[in-house]
C-alpha atoms as a PDB file:
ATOM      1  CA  UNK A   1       0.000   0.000   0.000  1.00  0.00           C
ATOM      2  CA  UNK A   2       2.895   2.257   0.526  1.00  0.00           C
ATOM      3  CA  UNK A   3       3.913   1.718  -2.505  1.00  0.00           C
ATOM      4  CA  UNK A   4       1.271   2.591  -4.109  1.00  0.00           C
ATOM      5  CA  UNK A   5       0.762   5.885  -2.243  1.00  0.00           C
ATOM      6  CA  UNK A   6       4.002   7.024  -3.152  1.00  0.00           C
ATOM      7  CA  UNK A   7       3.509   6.462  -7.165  1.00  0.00           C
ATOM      8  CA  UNK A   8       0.232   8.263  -6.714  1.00  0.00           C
ATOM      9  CA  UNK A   9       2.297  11.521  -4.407  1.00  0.00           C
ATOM     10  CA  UNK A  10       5.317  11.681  -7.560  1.00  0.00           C
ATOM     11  CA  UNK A  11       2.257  11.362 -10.432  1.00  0.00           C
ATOM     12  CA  UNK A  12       0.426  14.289  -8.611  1.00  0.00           C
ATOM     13  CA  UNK A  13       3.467  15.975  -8.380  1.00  0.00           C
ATOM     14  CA  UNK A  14       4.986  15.731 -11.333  1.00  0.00           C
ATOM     15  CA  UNK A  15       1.689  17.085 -12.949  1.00  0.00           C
ATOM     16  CA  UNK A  16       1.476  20.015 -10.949  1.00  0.00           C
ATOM     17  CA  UNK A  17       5.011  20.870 -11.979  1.00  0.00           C
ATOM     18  CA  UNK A  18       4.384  20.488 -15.455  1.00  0.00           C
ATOM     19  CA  UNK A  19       1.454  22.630 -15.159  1.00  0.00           C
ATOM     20  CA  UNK A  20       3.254  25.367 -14.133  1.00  0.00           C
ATOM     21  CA  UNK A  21       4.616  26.815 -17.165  1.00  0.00           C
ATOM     22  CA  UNK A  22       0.975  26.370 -19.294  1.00  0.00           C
ATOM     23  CA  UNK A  23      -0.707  28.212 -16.045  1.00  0.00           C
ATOM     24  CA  UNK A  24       2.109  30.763 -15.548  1.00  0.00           C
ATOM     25  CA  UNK A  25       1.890  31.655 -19.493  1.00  0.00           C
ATOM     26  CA  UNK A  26      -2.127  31.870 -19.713  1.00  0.00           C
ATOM     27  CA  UNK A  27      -1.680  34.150 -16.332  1.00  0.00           C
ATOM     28  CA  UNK A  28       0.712  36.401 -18.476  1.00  0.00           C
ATOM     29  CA  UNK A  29       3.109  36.425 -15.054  1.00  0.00           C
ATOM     30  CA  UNK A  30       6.559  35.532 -16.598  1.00  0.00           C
ATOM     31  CA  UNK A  31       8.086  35.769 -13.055  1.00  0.00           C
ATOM     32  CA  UNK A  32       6.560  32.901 -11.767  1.00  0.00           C
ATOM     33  CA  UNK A  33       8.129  30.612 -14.571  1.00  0.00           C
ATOM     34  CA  UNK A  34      11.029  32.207 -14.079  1.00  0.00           C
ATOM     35  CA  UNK A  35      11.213  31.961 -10.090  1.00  0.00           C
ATOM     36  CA  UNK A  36       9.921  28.212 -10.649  1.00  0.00           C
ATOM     37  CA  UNK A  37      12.961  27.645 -12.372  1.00  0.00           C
ATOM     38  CA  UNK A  38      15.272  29.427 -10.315  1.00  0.00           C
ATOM     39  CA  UNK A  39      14.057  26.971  -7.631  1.00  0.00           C
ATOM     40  CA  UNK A  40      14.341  23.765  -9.704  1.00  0.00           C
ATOM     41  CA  UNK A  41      18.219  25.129 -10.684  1.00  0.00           C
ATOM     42  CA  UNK A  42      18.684  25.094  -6.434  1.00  0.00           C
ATOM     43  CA  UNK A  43      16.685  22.162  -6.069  1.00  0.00           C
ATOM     44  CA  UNK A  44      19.123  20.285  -8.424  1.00  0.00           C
ATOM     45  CA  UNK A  45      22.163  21.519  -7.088  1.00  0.00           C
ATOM     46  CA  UNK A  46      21.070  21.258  -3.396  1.00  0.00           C
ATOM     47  CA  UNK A  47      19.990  17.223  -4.231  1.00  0.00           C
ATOM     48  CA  UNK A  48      23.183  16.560  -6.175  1.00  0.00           C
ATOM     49  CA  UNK A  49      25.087  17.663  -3.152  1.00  0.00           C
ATOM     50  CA  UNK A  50      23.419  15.556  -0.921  1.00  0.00           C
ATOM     51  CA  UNK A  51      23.664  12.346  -3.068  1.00  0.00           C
ATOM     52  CA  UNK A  52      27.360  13.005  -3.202  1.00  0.00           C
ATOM     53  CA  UNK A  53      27.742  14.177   0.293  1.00  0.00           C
ATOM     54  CA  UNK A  54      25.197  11.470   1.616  1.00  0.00           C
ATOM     55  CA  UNK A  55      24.988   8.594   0.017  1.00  0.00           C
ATOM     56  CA  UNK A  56      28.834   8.824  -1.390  1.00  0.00           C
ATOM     57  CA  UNK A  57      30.123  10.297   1.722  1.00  0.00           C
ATOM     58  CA  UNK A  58      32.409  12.353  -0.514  1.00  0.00           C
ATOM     59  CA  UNK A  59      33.348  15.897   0.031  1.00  0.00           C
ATOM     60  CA  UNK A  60      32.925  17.945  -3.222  1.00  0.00           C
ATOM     61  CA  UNK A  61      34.889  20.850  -3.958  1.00  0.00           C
ATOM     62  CA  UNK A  62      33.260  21.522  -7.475  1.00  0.00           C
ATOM     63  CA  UNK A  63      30.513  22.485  -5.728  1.00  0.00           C
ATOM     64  CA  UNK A  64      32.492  25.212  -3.880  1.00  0.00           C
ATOM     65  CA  UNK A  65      34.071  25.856  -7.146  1.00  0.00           C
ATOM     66  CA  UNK A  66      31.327  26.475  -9.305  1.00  0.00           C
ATOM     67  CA  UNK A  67      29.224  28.133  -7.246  1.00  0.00           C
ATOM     68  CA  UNK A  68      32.463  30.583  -6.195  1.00  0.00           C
ATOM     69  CA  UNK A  69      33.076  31.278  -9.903  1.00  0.00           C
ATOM     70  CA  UNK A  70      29.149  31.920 -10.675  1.00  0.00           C
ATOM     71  CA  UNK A  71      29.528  34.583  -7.812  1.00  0.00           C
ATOM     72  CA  UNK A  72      33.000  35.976  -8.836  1.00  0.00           C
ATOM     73  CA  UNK A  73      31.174  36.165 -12.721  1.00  0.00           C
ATOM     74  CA  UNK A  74      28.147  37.757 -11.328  1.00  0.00           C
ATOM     75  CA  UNK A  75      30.033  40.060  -8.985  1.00  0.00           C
ATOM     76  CA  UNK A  76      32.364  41.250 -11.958  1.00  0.00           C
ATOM     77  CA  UNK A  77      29.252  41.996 -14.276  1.00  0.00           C
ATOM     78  CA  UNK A  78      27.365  43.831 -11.949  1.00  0.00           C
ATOM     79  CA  UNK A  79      30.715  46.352 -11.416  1.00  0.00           C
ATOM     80  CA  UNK A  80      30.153  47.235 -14.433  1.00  0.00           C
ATOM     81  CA  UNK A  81      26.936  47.708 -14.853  1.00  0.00           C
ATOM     82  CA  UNK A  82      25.542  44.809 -16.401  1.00  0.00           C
ATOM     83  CA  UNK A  83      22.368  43.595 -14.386  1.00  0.00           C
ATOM     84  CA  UNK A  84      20.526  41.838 -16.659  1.00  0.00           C
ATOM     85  CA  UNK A  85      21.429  38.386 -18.143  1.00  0.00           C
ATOM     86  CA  UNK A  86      19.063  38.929 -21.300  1.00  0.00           C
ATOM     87  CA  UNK A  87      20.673  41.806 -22.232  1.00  0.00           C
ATOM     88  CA  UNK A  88      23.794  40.400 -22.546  1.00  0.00           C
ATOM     89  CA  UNK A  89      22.380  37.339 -24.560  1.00  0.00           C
ATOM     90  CA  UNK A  90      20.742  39.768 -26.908  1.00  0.00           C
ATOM     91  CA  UNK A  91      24.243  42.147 -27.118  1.00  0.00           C
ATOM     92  CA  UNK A  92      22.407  45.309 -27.166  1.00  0.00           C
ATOM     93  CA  UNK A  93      24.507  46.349 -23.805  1.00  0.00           C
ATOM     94  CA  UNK A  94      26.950  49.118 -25.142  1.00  0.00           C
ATOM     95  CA  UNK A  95      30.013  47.131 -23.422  1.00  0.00           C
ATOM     96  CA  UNK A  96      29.149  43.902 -24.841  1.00  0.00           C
ATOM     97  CA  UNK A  97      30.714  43.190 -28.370  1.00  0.00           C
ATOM     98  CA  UNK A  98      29.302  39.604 -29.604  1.00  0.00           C
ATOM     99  CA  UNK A  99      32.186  39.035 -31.831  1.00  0.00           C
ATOM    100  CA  UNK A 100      34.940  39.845 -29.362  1.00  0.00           C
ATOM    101  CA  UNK A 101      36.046  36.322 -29.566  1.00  0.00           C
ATOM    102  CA  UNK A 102      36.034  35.919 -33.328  1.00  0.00           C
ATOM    103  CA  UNK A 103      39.411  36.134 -34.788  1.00  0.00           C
ATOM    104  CA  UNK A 104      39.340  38.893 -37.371  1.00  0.00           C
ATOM    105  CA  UNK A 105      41.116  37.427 -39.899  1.00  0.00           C
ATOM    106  CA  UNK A 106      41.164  33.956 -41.180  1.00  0.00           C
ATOM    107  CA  UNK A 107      43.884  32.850 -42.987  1.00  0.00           C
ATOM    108  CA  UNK A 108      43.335  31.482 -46.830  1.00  0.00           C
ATOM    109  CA  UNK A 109      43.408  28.365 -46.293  1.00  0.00           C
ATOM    110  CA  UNK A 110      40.441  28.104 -43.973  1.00  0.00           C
ATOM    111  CA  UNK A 111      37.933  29.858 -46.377  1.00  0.00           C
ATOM    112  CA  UNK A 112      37.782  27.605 -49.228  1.00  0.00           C
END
């Protein structure tokens, strides 16, 4: 019976998270999807770190390490004004050049 109960709990609950998006677009509130997945990006960082730190009794680092270097990224865009993620995705911020990392010249042989 337990059993049972607990494949009807993850059904109900996986529905209700996939009717979030449908419900959050019909509602025109786009912050809702995007705090929703704000939370599942947590949720899957804070349940990867306890399977590792749990079940594998390892300590992980590159958790430390990726979540320092998101900070150190965000830190270093918001000094200089960047504040918005989109904006940098769609390069219309006036310190973002989208083909900064483009050589500028390829040699001949490359273009044929």
């Amino acid at each position: 019976m337990a059993d049972r109960r607990r494949v009807i709990t993850l059904t109900v609950g996986g529905v209700l998270l996939a009717l979030v998006p449908p419900i959050a677009a019909l509602t025109d509130q786009p912050f809702y999807l995007d705090l929703f997945r704000r939370m599942m990006i947590f949720a899957i960082a804070a349940v990867s770190l306890d399977l590792i730190l749990g079940y594998g009794g390892m300590v992980s680092f590159g958790h430390a390490a990726y979540l320092g270097i998101g900070a150190y990224a965000v830190g270093i865009a918001a000094f200089h004004g960047i504040t918005n993620g989109r904006r940098v995705l769609h390069h219309d911020h006036p310190r973002v050049r989208p083909d900064a990392l483009l050589p500028r010249h390829q040699p001949r042989d490359l273009r044929r």
